[in-house]
C-alpha atoms as a PDB file:
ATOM      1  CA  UNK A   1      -6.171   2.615  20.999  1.00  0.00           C
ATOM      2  CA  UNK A   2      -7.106   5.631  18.802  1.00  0.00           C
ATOM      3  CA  UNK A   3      -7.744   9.256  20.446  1.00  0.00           C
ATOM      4  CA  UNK A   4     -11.148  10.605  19.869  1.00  0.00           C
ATOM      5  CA  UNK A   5     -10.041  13.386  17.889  1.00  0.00           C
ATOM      6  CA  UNK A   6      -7.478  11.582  15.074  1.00  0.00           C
ATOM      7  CA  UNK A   7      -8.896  10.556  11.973  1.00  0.00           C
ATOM      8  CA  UNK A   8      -9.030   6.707  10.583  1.00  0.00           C
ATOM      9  CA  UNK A   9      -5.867   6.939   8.010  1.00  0.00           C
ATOM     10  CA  UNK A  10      -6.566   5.196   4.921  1.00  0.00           C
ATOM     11  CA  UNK A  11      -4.044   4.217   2.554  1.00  0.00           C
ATOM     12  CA  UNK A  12      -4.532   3.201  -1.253  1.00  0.00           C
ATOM     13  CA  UNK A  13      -3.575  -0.627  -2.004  1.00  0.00           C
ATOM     14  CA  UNK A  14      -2.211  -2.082  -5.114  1.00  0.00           C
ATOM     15  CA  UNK A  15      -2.267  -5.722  -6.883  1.00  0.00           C
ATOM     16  CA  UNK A  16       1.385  -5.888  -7.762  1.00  0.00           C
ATOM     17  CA  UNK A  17       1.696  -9.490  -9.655  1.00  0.00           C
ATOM     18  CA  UNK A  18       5.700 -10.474  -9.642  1.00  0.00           C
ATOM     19  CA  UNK A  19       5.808 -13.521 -12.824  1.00  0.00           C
ATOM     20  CA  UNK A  20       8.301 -15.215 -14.100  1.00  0.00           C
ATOM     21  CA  UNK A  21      10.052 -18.641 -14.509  1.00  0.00           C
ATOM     22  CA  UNK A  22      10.118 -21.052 -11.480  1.00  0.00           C
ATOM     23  CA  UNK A  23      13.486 -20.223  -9.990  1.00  0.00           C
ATOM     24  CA  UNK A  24      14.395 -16.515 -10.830  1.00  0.00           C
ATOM     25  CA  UNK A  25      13.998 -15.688  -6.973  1.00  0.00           C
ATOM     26  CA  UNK A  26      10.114 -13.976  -7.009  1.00  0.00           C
ATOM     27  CA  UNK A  27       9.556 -15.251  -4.079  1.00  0.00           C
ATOM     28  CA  UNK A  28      12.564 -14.649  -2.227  1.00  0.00           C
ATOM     29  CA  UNK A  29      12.405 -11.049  -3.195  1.00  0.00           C
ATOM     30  CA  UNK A  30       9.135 -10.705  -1.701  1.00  0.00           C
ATOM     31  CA  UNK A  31      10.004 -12.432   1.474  1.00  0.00           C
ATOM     32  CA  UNK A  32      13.231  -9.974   1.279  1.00  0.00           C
ATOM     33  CA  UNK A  33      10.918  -6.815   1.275  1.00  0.00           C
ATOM     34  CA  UNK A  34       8.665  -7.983   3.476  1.00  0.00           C
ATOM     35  CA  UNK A  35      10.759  -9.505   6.279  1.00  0.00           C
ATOM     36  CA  UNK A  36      14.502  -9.011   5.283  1.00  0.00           C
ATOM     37  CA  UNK A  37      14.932 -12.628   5.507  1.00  0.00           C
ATOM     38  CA  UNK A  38      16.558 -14.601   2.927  1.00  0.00           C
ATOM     39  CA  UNK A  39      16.771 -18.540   2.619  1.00  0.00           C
ATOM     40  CA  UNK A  40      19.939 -20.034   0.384  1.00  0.00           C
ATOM     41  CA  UNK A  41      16.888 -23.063   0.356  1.00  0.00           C
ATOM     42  CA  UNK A  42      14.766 -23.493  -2.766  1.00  0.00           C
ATOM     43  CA  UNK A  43      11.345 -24.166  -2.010  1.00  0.00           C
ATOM     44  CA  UNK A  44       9.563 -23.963  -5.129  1.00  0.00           C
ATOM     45  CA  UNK A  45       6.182 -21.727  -4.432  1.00  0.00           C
ATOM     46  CA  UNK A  46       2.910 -23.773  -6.519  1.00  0.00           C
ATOM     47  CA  UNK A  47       1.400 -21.043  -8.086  1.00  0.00           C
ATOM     48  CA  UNK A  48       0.871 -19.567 -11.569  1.00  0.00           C
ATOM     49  CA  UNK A  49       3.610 -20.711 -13.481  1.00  0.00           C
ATOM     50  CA  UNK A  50       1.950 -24.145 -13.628  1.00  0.00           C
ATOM     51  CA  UNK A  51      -1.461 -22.581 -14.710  1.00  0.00           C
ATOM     52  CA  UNK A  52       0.420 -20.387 -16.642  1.00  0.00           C
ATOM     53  CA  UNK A  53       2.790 -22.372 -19.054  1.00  0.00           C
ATOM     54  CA  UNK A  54      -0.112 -25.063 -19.530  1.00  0.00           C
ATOM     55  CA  UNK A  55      -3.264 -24.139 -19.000  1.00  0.00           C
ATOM     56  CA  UNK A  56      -5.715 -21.202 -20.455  1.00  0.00           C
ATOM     57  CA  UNK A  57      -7.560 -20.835 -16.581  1.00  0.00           C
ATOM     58  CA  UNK A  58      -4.434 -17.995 -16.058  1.00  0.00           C
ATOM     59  CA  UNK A  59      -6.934 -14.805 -15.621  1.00  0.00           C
ATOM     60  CA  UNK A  60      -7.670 -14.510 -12.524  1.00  0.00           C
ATOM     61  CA  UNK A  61      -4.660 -14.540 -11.368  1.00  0.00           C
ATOM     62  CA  UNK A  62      -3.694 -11.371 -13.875  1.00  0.00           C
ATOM     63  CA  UNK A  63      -7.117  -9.981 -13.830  1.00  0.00           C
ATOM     64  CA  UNK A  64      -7.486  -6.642 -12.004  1.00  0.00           C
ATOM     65  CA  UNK A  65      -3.672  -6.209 -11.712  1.00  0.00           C
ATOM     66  CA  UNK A  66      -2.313  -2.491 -10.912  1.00  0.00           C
ATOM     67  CA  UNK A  67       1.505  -3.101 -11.559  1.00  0.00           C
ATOM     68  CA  UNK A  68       4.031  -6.025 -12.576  1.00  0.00           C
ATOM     69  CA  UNK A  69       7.218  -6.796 -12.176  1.00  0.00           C
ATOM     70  CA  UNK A  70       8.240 -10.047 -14.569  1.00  0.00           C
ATOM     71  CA  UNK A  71      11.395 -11.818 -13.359  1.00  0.00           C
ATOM     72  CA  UNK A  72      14.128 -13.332 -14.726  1.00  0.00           C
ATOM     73  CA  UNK A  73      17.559 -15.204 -13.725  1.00  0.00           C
ATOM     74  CA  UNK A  74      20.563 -13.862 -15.261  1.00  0.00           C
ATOM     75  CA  UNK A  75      22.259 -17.106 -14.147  1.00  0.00           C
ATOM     76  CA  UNK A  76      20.150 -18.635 -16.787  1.00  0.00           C
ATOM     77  CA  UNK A  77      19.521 -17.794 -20.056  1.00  0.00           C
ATOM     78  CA  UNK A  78      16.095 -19.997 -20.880  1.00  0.00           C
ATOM     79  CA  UNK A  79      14.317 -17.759 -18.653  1.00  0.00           C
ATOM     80  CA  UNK A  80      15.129 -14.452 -19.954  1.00  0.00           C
ATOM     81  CA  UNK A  81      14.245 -16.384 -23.280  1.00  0.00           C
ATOM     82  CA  UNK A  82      10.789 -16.495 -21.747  1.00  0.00           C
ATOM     83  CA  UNK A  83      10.329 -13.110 -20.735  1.00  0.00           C
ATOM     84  CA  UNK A  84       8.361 -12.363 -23.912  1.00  0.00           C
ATOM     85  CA  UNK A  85       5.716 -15.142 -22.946  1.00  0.00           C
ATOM     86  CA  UNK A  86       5.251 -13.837 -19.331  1.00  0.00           C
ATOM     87  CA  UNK A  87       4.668  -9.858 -20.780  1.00  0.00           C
ATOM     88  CA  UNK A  88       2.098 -11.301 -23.277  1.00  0.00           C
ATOM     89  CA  UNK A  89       0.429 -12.616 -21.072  1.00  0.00           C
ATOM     90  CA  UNK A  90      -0.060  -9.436 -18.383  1.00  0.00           C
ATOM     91  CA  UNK A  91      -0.559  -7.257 -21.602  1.00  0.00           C
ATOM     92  CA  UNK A  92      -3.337  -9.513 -22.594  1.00  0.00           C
ATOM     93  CA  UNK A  93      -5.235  -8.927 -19.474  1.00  0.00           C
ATOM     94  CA  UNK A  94      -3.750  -5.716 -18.456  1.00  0.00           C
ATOM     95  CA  UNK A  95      -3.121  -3.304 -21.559  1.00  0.00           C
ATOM     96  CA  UNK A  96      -1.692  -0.369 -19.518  1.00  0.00           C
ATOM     97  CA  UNK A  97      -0.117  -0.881 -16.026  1.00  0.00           C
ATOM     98  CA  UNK A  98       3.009   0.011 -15.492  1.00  0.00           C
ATOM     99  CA  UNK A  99       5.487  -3.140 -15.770  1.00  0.00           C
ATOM    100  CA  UNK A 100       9.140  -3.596 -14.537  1.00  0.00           C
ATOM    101  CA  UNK A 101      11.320  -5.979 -16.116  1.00  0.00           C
ATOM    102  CA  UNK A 102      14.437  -7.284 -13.148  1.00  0.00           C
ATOM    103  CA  UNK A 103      17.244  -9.856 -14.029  1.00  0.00           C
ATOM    104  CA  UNK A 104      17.761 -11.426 -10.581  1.00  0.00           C
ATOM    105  CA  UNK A 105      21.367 -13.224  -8.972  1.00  0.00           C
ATOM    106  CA  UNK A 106      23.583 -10.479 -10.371  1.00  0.00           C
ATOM    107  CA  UNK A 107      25.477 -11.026  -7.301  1.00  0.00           C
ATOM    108  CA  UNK A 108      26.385 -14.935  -8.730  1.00  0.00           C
ATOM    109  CA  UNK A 109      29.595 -15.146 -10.801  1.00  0.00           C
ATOM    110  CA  UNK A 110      28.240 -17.699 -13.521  1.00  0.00           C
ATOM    111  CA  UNK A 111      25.886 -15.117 -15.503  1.00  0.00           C
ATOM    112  CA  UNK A 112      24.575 -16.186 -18.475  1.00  0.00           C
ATOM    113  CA  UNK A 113      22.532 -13.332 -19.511  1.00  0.00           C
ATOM    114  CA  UNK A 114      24.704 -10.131 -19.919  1.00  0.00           C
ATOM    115  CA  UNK A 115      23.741  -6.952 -19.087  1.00  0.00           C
ATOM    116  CA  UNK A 116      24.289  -5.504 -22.763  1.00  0.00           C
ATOM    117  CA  UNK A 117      22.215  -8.606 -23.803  1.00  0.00           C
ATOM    118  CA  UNK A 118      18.926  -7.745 -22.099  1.00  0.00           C
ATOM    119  CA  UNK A 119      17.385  -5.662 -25.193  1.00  0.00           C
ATOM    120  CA  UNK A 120      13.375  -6.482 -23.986  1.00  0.00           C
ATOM    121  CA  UNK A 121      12.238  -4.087 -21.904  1.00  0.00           C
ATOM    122  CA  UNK A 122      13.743  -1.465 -24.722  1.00  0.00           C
ATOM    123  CA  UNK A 123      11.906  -2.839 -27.635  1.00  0.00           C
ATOM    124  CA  UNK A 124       8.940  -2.648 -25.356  1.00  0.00           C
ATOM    125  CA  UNK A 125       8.911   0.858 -23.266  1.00  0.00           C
ATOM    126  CA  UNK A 126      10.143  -0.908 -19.730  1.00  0.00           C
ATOM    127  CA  UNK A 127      12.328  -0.213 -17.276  1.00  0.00           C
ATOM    128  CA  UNK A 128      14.629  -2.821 -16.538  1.00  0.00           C
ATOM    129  CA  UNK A 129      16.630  -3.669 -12.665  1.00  0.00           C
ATOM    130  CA  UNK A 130      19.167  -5.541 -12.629  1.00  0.00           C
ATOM    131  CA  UNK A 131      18.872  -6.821  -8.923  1.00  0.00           C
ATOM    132  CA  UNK A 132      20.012  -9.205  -6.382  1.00  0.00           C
ATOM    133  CA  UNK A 133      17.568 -10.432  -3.819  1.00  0.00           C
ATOM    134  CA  UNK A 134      20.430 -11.905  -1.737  1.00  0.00           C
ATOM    135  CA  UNK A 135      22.724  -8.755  -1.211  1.00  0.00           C
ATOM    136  CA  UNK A 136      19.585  -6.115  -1.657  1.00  0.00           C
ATOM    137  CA  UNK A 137      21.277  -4.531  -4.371  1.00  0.00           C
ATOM    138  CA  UNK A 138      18.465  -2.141  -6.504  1.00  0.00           C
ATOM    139  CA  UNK A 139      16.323  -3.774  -4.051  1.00  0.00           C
ATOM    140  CA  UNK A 140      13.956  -1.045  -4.127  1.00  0.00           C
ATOM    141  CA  UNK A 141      14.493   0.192  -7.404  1.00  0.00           C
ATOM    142  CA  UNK A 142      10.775  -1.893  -8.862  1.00  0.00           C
ATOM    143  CA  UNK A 143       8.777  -0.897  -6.306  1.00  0.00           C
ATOM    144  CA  UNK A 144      10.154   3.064  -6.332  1.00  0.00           C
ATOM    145  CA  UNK A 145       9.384   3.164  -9.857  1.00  0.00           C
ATOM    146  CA  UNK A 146       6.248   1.154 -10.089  1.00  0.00           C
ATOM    147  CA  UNK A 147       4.777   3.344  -7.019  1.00  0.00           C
ATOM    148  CA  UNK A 148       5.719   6.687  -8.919  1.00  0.00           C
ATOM    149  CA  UNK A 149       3.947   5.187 -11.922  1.00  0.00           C
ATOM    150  CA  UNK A 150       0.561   4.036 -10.773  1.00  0.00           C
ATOM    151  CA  UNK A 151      -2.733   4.951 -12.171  1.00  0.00           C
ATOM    152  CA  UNK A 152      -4.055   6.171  -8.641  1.00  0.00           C
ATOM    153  CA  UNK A 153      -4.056   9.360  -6.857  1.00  0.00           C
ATOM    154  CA  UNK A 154      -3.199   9.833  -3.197  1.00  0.00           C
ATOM    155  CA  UNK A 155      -6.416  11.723  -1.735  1.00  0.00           C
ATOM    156  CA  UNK A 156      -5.600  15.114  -0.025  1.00  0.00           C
ATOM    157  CA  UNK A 157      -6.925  15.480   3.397  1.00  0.00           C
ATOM    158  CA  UNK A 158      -7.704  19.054   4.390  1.00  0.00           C
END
């Protein structure tokens, strides 16, 4: 119950879209910020990736966007090979928000995708994470940058 004299707090909200190949752990980092839960079980999440990789109807999903983050599995190198297709696609709909490019599973021995190898996000102005959803390590590296780099301002109350 709220005191008679404290003001209704309201805080900004962002559409952060998180894209990338089925796989690279999206959703599992989500469910690791949100919850701190993580599940050695894939469940692969229906979503855009389907709509994505063959259809045109993609928009909506991208439309109206404030941030990105576009995933990828070091463990794999097809999609980091893929990356490209996922960042035209947000820049198509979303010329200027802030993006963060993360290689996920760095924890997992069998990398395919070096560290020195990951040249994209130079070529293209983006910070880049390498992460691991299981251990939390740079966990909250995306989300610290991508919060420091959005197009809103906090109002001032007086």
């Amino acid at each position: 119950m709220a005191l008679a004299c404290q003001r209704p707090v309201s805080y900004p909200s962002y559409k952060l879209i998180i894209v990338g190949d089925g796989g690279t752990g999206k959703t599992t980092f989500l469910k690791r910020q949100l919850t701190g839960e993580f599940r050695k079980k894939y469940d692969p999440t229906i979503g855009v990736e389907e709509i994505d990789l063959f259809h045109e109807d993609r928009d909506p999903f991208y439309n109206y966007a404030d941030c990105a983050i576009i995933m990828f599995d070091v463990t794999s190198r097809v999609t980091y090979d893929n990356v490209s297709t996922w960042y035209k696609n947000i820049r198509r709909c979303n010329a200027d928000i802030p993006i963060v490019l993360c290689g996920n599973k760095v924890d997992v021995k069998n990398r395919q995708v070096k560290e020195k190898d990951v040249t994209f996000h130079r070529k293209n102005g983006l910070p880049y994470y390498e992460i691991s959803a299981k251990s939390n390590y740079n966990f909250e590296k995306p989300f610290l940058y991508l919060a420091g780099h959005s197009s809103f301002v906090m109002p001032i109350s007086t």
